[in-house]
PDB file of N, CA and C in Angstrom:
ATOM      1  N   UNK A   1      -7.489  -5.689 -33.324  1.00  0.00           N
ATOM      2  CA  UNK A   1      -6.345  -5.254 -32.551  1.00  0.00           C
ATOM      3  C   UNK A   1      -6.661  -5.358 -31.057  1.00  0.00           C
ATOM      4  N   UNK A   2      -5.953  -6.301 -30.715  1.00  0.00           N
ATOM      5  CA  UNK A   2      -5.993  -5.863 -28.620  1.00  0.00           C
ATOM      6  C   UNK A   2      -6.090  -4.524 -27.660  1.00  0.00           C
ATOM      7  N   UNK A   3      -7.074  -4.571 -26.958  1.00  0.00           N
ATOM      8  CA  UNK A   3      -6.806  -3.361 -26.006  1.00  0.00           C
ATOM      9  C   UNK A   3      -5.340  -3.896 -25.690  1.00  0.00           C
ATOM     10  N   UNK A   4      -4.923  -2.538 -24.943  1.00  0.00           N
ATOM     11  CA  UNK A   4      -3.641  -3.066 -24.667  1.00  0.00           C
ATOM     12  C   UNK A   4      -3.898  -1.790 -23.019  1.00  0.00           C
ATOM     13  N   UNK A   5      -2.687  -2.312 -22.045  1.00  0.00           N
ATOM     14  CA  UNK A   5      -2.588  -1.898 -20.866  1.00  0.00           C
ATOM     15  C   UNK A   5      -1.330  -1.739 -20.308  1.00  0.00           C
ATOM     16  N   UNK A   6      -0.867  -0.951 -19.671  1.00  0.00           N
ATOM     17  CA  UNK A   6       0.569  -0.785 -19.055  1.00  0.00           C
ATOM     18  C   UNK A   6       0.368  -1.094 -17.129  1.00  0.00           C
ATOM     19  N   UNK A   7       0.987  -1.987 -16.780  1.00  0.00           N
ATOM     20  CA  UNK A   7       0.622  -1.428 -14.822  1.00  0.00           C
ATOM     21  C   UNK A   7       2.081  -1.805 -14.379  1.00  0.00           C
ATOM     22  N   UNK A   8       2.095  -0.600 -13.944  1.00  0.00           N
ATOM     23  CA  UNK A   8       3.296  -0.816 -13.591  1.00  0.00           C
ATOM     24  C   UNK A   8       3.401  -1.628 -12.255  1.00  0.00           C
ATOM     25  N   UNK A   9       4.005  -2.989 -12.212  1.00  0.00           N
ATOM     26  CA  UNK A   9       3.759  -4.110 -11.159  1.00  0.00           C
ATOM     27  C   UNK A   9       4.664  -4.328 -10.302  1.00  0.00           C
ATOM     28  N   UNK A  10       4.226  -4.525  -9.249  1.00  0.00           N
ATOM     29  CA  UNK A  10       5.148  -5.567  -7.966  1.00  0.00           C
ATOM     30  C   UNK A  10       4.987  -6.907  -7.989  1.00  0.00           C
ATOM     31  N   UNK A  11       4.900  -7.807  -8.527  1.00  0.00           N
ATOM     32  CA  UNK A  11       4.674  -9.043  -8.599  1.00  0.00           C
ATOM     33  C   UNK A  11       4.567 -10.242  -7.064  1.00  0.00           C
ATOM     34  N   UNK A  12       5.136  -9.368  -6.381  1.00  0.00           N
ATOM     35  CA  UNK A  12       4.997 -10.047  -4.403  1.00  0.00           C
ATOM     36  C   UNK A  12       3.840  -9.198  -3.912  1.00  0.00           C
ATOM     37  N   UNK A  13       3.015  -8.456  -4.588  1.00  0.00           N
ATOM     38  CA  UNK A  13       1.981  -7.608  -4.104  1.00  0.00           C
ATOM     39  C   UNK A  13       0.868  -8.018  -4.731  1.00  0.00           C
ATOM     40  N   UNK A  14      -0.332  -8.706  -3.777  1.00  0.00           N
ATOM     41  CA  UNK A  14      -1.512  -9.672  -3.913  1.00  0.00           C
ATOM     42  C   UNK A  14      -2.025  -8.726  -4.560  1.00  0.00           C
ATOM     43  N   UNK A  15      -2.245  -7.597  -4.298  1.00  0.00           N
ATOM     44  CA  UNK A  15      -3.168  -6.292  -4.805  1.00  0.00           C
ATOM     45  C   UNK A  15      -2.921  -5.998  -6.350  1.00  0.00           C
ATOM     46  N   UNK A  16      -1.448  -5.554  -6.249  1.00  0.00           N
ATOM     47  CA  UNK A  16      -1.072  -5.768  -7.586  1.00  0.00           C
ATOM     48  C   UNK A  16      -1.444  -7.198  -8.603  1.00  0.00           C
ATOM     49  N   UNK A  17      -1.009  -8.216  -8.148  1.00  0.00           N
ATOM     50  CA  UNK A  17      -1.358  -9.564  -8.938  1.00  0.00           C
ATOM     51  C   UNK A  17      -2.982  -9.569  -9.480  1.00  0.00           C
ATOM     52  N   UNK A  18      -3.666  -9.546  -8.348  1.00  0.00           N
ATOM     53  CA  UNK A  18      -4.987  -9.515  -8.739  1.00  0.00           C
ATOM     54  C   UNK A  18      -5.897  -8.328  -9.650  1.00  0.00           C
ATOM     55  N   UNK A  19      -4.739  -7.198  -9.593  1.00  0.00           N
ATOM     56  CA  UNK A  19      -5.109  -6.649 -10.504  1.00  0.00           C
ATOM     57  C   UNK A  19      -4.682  -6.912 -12.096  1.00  0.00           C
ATOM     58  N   UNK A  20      -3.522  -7.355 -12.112  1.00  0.00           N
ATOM     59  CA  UNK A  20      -3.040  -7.998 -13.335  1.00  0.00           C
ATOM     60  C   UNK A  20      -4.154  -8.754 -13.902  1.00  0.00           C
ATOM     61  N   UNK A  21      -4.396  -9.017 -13.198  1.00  0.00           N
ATOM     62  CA  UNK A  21      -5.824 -10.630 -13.806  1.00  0.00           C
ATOM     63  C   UNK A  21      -6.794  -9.871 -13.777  1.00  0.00           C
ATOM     64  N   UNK A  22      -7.161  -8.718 -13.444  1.00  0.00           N
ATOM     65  CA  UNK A  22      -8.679  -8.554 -13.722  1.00  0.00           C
ATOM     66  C   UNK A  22      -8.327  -7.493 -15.264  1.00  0.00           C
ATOM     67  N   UNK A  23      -7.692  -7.406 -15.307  1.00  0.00           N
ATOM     68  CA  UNK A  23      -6.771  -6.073 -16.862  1.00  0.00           C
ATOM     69  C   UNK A  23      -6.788  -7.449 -17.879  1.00  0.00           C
ATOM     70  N   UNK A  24      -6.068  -8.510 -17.913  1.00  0.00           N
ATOM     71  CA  UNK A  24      -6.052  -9.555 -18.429  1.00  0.00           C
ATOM     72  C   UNK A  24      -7.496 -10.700 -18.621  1.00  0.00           C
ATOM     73  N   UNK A  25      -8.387 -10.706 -18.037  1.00  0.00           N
ATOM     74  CA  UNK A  25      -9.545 -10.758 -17.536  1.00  0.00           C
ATOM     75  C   UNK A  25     -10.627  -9.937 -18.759  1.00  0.00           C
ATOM     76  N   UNK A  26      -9.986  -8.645 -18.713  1.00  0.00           N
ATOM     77  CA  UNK A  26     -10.875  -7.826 -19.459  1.00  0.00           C
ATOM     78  C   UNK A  26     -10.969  -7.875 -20.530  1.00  0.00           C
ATOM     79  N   UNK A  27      -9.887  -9.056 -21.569  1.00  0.00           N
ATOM     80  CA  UNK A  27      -9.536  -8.744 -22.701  1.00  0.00           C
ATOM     81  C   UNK A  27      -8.402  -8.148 -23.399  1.00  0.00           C
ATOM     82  N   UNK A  28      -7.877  -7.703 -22.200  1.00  0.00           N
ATOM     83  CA  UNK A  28      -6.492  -6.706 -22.452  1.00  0.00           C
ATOM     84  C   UNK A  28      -4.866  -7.247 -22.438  1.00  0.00           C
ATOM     85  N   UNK A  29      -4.176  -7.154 -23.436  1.00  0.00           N
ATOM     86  CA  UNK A  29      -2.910  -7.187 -23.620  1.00  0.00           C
ATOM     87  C   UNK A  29      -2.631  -6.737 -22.178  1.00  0.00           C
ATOM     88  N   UNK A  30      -1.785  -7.040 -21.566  1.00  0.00           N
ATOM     89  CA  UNK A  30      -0.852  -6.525 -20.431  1.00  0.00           C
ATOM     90  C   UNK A  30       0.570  -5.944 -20.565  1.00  0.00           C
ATOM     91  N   UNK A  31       1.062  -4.941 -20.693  1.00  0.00           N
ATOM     92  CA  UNK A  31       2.588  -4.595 -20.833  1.00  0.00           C
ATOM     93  C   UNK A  31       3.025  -4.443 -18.995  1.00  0.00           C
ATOM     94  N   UNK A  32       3.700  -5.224 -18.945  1.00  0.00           N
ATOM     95  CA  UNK A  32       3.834  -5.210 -17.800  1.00  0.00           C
ATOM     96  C   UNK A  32       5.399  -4.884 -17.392  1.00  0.00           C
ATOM     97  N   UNK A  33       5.114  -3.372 -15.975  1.00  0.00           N
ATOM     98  CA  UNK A  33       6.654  -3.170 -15.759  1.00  0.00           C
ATOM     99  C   UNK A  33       7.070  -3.065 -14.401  1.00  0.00           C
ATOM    100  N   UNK A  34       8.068  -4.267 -14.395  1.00  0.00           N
ATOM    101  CA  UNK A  34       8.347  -4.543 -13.031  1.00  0.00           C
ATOM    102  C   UNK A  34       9.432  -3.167 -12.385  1.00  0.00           C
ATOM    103  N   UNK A  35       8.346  -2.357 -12.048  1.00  0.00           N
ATOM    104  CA  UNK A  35       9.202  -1.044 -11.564  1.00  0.00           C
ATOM    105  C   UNK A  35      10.353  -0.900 -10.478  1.00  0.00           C
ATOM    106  N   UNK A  36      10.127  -2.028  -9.608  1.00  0.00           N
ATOM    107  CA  UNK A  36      11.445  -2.446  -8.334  1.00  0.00           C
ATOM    108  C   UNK A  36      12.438  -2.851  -9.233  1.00  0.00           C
ATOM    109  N   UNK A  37      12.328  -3.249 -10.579  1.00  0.00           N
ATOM    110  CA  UNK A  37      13.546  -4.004 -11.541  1.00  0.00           C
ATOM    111  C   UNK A  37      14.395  -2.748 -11.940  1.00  0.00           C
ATOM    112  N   UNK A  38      13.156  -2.291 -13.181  1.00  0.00           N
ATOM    113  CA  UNK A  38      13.839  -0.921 -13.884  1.00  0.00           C
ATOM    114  C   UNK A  38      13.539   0.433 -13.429  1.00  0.00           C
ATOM    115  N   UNK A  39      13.264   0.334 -12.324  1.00  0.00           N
ATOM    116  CA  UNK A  39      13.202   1.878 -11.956  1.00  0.00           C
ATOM    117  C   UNK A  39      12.378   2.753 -12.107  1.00  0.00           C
ATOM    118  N   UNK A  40      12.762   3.799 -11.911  1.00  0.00           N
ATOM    119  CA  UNK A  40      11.718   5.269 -12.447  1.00  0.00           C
ATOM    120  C   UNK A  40      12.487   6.121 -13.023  1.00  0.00           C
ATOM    121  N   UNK A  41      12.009   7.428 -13.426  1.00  0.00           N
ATOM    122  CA  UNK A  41      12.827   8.837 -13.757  1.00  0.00           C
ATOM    123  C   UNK A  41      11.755   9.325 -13.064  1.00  0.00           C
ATOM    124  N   UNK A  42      12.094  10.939 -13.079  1.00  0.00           N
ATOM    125  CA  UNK A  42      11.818  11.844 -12.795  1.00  0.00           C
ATOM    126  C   UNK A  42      10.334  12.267 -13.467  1.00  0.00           C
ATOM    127  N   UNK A  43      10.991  12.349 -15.047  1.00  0.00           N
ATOM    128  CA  UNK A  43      10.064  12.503 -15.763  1.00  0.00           C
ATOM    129  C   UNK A  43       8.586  11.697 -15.725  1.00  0.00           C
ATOM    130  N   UNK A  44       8.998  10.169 -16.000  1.00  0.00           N
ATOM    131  CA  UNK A  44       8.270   9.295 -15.923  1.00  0.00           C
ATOM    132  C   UNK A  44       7.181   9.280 -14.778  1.00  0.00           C
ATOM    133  N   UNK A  45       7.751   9.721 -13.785  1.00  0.00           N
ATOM    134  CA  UNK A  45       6.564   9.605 -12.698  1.00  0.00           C
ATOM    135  C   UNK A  45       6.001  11.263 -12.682  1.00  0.00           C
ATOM    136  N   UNK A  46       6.266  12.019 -12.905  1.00  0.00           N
ATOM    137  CA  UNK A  46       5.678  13.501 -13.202  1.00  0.00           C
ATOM    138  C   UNK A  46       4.327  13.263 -14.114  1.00  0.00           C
ATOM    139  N   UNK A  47       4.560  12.141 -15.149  1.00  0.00           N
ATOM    140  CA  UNK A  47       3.990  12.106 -16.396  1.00  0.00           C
ATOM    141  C   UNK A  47       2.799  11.270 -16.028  1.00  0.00           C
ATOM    142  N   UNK A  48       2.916  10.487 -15.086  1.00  0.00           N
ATOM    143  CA  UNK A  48       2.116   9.265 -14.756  1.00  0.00           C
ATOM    144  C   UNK A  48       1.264   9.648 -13.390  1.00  0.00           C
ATOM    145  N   UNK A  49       1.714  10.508 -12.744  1.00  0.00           N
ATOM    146  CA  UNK A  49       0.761  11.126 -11.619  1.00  0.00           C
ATOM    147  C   UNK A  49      -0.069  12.283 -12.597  1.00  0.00           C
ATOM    148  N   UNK A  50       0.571  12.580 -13.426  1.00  0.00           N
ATOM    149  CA  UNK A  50      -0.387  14.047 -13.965  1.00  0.00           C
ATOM    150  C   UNK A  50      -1.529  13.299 -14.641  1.00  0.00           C
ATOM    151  N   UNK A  51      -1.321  12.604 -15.255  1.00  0.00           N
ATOM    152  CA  UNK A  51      -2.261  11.717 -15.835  1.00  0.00           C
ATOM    153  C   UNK A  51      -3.211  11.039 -15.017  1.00  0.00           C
ATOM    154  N   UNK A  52      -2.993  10.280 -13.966  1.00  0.00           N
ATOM    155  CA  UNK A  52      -3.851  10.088 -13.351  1.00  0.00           C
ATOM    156  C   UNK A  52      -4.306  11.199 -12.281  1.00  0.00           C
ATOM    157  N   UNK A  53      -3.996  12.312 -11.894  1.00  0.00           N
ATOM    158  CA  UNK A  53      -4.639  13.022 -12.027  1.00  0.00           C
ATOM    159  C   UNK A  53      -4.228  12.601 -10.206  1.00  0.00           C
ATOM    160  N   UNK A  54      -3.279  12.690  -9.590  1.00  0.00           N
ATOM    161  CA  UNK A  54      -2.626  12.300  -8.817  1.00  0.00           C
ATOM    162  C   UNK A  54      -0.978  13.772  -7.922  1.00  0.00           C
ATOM    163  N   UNK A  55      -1.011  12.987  -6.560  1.00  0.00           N
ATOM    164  CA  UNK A  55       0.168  14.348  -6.636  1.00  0.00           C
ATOM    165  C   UNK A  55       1.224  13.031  -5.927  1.00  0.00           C
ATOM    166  N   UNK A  56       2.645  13.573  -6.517  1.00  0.00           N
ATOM    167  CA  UNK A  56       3.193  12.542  -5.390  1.00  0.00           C
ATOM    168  C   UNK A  56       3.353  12.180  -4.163  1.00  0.00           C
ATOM    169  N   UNK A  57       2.627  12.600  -3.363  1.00  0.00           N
ATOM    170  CA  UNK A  57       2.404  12.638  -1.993  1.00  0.00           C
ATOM    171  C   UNK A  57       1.078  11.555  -2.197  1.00  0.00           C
ATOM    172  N   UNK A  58       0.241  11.686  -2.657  1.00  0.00           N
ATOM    173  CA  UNK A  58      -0.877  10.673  -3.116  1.00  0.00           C
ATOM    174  C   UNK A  58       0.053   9.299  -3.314  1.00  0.00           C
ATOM    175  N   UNK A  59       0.819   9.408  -4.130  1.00  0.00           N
ATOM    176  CA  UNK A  59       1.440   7.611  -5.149  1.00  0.00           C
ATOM    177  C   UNK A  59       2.139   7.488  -3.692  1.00  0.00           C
ATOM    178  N   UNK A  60       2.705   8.216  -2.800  1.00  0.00           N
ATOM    179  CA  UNK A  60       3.599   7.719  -1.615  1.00  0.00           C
ATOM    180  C   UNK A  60       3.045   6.438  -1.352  1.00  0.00           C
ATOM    181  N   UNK A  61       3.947   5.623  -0.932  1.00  0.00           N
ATOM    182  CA  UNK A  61       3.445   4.375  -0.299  1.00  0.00           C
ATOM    183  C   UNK A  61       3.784   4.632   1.172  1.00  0.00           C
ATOM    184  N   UNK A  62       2.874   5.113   2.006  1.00  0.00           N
ATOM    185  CA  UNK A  62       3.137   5.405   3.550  1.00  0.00           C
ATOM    186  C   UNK A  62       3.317   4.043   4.401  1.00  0.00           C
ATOM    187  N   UNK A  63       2.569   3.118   3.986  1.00  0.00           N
ATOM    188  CA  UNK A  63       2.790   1.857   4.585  1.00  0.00           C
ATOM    189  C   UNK A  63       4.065   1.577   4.757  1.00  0.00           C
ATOM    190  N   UNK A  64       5.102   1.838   3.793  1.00  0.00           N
ATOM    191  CA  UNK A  64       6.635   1.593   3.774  1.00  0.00           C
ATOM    192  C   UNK A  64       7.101   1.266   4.844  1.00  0.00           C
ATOM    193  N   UNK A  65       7.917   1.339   5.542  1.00  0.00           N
ATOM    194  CA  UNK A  65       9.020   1.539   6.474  1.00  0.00           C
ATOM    195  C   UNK A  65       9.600   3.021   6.301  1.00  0.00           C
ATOM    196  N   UNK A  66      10.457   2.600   4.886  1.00  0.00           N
ATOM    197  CA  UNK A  66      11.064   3.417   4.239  1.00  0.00           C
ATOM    198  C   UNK A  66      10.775   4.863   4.058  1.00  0.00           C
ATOM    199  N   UNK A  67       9.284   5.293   4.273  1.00  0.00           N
ATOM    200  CA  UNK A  67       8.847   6.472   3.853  1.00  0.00           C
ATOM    201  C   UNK A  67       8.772   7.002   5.415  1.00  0.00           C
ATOM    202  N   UNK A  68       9.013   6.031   6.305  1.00  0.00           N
ATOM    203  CA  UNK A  68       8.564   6.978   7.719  1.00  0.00           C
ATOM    204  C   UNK A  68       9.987   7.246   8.442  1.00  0.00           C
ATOM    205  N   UNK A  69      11.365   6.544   8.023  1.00  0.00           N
ATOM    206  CA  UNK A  69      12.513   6.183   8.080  1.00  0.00           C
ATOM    207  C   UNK A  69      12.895   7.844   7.913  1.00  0.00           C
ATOM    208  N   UNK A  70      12.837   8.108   6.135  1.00  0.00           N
ATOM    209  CA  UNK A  70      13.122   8.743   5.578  1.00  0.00           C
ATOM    210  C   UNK A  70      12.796  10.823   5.428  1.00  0.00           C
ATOM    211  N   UNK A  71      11.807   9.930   6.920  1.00  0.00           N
ATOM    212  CA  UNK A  71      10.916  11.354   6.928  1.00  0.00           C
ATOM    213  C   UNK A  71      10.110  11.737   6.366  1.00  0.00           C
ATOM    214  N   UNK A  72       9.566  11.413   5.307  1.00  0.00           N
ATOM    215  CA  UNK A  72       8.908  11.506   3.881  1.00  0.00           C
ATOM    216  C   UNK A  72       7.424  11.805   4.480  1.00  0.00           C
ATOM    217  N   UNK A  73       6.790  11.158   5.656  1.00  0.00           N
ATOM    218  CA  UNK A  73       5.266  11.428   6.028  1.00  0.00           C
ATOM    219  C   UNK A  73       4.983  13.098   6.531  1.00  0.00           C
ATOM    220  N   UNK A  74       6.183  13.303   6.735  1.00  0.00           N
ATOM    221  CA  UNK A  74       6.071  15.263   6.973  1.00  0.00           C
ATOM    222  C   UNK A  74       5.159  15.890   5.934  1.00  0.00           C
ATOM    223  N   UNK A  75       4.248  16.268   6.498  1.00  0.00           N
ATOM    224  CA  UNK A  75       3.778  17.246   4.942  1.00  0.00           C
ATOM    225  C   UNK A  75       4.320  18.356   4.934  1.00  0.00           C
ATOM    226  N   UNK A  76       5.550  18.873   5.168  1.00  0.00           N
ATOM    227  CA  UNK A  76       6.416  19.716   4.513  1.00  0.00           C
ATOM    228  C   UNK A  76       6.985  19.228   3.510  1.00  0.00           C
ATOM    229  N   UNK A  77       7.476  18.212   3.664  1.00  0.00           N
ATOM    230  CA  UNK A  77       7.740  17.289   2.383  1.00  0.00           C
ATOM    231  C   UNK A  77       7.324  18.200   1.046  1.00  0.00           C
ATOM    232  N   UNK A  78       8.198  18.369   0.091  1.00  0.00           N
ATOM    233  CA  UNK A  78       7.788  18.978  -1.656  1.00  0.00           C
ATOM    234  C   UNK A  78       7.632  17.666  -2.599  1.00  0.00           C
ATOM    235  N   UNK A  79       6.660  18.350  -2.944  1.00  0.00           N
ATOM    236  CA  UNK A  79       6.782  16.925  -4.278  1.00  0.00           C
ATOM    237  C   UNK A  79       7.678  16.632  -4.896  1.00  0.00           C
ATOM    238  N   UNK A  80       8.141  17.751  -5.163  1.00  0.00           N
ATOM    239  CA  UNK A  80       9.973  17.048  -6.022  1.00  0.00           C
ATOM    240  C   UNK A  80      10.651  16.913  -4.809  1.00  0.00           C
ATOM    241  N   UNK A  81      10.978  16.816  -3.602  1.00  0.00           N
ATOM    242  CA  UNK A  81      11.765  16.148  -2.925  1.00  0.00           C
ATOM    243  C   UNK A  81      11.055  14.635  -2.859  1.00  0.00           C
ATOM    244  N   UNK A  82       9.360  14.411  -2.891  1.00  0.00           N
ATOM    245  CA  UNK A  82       9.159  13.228  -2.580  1.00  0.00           C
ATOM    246  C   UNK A  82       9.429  12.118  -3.906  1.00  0.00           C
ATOM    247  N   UNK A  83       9.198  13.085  -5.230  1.00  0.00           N
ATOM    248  CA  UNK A  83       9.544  12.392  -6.477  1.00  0.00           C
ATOM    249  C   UNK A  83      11.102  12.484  -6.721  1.00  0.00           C
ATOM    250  N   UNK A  84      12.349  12.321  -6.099  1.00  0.00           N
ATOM    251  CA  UNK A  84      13.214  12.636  -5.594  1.00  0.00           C
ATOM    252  C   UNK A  84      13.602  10.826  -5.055  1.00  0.00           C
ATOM    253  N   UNK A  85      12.958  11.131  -3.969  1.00  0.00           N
ATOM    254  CA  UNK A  85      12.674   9.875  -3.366  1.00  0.00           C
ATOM    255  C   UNK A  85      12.551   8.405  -3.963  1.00  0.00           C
ATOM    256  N   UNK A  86      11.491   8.674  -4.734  1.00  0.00           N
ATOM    257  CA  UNK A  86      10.958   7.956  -5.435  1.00  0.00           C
ATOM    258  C   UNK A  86      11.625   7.205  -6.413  1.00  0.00           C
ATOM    259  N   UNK A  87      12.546   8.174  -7.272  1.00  0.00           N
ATOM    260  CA  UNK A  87      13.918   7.185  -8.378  1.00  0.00           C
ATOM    261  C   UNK A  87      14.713   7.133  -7.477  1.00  0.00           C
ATOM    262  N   UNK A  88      15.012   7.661  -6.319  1.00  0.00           N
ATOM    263  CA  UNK A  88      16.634   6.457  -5.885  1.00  0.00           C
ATOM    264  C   UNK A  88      15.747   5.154  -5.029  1.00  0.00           C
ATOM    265  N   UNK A  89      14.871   5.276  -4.296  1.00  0.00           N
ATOM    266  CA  UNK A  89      13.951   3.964  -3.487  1.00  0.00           C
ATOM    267  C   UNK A  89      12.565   3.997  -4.731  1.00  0.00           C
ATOM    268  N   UNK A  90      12.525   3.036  -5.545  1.00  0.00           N
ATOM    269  CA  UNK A  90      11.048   2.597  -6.204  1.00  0.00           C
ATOM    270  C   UNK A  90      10.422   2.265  -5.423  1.00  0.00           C
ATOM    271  N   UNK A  91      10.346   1.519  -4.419  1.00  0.00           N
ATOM    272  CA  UNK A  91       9.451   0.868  -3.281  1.00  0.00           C
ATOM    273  C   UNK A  91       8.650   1.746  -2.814  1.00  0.00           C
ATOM    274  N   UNK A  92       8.811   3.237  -3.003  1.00  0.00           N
ATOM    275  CA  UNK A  92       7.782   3.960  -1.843  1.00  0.00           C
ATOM    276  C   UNK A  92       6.859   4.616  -3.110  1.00  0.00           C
ATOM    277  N   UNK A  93       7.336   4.276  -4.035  1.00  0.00           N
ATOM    278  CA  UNK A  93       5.770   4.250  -5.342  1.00  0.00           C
ATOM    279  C   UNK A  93       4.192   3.269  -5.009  1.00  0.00           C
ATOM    280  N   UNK A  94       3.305   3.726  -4.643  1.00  0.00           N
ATOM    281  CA  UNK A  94       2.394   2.793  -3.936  1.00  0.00           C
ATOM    282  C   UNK A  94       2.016   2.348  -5.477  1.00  0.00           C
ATOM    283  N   UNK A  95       1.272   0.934  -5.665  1.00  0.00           N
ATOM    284  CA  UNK A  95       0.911   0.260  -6.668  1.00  0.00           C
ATOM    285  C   UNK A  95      -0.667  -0.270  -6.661  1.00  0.00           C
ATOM    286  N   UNK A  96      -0.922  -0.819  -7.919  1.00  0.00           N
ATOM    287  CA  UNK A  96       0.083  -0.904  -9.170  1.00  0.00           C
ATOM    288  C   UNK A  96      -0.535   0.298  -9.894  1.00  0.00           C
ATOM    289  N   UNK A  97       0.056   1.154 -10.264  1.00  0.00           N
ATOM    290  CA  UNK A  97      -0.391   2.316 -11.449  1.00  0.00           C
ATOM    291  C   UNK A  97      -0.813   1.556 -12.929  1.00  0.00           C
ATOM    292  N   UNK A  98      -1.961   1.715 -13.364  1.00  0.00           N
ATOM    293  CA  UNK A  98      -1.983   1.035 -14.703  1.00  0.00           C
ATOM    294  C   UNK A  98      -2.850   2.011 -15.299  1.00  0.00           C
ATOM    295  N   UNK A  99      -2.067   2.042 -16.633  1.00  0.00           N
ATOM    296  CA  UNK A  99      -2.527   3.381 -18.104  1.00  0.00           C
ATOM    297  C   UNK A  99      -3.011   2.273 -19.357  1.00  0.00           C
ATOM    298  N   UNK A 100      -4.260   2.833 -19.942  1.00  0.00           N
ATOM    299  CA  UNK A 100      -5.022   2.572 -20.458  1.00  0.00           C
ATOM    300  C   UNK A 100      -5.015   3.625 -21.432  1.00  0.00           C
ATOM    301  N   UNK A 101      -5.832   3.640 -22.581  1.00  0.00           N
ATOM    302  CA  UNK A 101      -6.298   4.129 -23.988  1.00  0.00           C
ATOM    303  C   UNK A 101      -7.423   4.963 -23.087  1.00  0.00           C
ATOM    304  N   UNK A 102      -8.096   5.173 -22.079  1.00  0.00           N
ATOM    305  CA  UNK A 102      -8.694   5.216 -21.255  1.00  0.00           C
ATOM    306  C   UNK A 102      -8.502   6.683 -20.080  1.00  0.00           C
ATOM    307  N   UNK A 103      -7.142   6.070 -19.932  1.00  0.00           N
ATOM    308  CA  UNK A 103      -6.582   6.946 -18.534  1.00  0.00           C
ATOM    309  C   UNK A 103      -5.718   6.064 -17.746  1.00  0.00           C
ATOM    310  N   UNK A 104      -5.244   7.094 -16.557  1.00  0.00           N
ATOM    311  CA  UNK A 104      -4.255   6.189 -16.007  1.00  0.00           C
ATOM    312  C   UNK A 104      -4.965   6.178 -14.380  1.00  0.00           C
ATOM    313  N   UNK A 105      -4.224   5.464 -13.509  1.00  0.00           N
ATOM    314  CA  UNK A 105      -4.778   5.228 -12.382  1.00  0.00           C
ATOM    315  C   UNK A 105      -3.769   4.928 -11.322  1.00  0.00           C
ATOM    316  N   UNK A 106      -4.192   4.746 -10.156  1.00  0.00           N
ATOM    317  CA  UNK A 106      -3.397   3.793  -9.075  1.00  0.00           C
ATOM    318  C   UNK A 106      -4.566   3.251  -8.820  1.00  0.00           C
ATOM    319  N   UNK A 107      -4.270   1.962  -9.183  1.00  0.00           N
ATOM    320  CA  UNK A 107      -5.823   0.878  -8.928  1.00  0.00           C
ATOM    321  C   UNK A 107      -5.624   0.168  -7.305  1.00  0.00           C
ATOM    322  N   UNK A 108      -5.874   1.198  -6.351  1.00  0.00           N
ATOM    323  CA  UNK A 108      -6.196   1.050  -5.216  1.00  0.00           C
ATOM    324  C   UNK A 108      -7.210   1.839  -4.820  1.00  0.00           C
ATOM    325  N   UNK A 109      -8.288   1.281  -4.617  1.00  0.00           N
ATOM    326  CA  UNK A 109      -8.476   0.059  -4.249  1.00  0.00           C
ATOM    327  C   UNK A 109      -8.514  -1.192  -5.648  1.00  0.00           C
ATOM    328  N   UNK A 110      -8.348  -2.239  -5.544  1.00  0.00           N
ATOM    329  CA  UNK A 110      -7.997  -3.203  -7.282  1.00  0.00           C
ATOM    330  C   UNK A 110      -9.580  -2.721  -7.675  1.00  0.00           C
ATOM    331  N   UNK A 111     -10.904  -2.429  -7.614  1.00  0.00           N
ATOM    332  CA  UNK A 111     -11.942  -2.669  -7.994  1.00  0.00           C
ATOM    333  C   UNK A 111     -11.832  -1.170  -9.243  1.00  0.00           C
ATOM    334  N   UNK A 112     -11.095  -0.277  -8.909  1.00  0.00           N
ATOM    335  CA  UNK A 112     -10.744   1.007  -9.421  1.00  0.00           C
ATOM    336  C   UNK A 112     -10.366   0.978 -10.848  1.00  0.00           C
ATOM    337  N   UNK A 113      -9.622  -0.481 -11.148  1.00  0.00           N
ATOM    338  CA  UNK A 113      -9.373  -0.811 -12.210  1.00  0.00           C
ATOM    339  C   UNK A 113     -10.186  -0.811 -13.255  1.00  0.00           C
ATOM    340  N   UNK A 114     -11.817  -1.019 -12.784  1.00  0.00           N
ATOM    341  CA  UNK A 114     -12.355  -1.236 -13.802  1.00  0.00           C
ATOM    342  C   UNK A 114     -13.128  -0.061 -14.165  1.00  0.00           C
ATOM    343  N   UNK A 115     -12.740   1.331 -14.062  1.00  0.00           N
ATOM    344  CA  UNK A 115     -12.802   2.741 -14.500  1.00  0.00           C
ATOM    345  C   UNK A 115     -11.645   2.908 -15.742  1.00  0.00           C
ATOM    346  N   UNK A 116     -10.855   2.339 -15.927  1.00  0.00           N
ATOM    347  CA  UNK A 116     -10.476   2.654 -17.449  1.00  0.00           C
ATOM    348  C   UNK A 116     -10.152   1.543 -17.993  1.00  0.00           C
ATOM    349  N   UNK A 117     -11.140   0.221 -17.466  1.00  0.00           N
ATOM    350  CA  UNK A 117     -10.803  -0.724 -18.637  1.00  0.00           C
ATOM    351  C   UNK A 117     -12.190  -0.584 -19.927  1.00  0.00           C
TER     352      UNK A 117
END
C-alpha cells in the first residue's frame, strides 16, 4: 500500500512545488489540494493548525499584501477573526501545509518536510 500525503498547494508557489516533489520523491502518493480553488472552512483550518501544532496567526501569510491591507498584522488580531479571514481570502493561508500518517506541518522552510515523511 502507498504512503499517502495531503499538501495543501499553490501551484505558482516555487516553495510549494518543490515541496510537492520532495513528498513525491519520498515514495508518497500525493493528494493534492489546490486551496486558492476550493477554499477553506472554518473547521478545516482549526483542524489543520491544531494538528500541526500551529496558531492562526502562525499559518498567516504576512508577506501578503492582503494581510497588511486588511489589518490582520495587529496582534490584537483574534484567531477566529484571523481564521475568519482566512475562508473568505485563502491567499493569506501561508503554504504548503502537508498531513501525513506522521503529522501535519507548514513545510516552511520546504526542508521541514522531511519530519513527517
Amino acid at each position: 500500500m502507498a504512503k499517502k500525503a495531503t499538501i495543501y498547494h499553490n501551484p505558482k508557489c516555487s516553495t510549494s512545488r518543490q515541496v510537492l516533489e520532495m513528498i513525491e520523491a519520498a515514495g508518497y502518493k500525493a493528494e493534492v489540494v489546490e486551496y486558492l480553488k476550493v477554499g477553506w472552512t472554518k473547521k478545516q483550518l482549526k483542524d489543520l493548525f491544531a494538528a500541526a501544532g500551529i496558531t492562526a496567526r502562525q499559518a498567516l501569510r504576512t508577506n501578503a499584501g492582503e494581510a497588511e491591507e486588511l489589518g490582520l498584522l495587529d496582534l490584537k488580531v483574534s484567531d477566529a477573526k484571523l481564521i475568519d479571514a482566512m475562508v473568505e481570502r485563502p491567499v493569506l493561508v501561508n503554504r504548503p501545509i502537508v498531513v501525513t500518517s506522521k503529522g501535519a506541518l507548514l513545510a516552511r522552510p520546504k526542508e521541514s518536510v522531511r519530519e513527517i515523511l
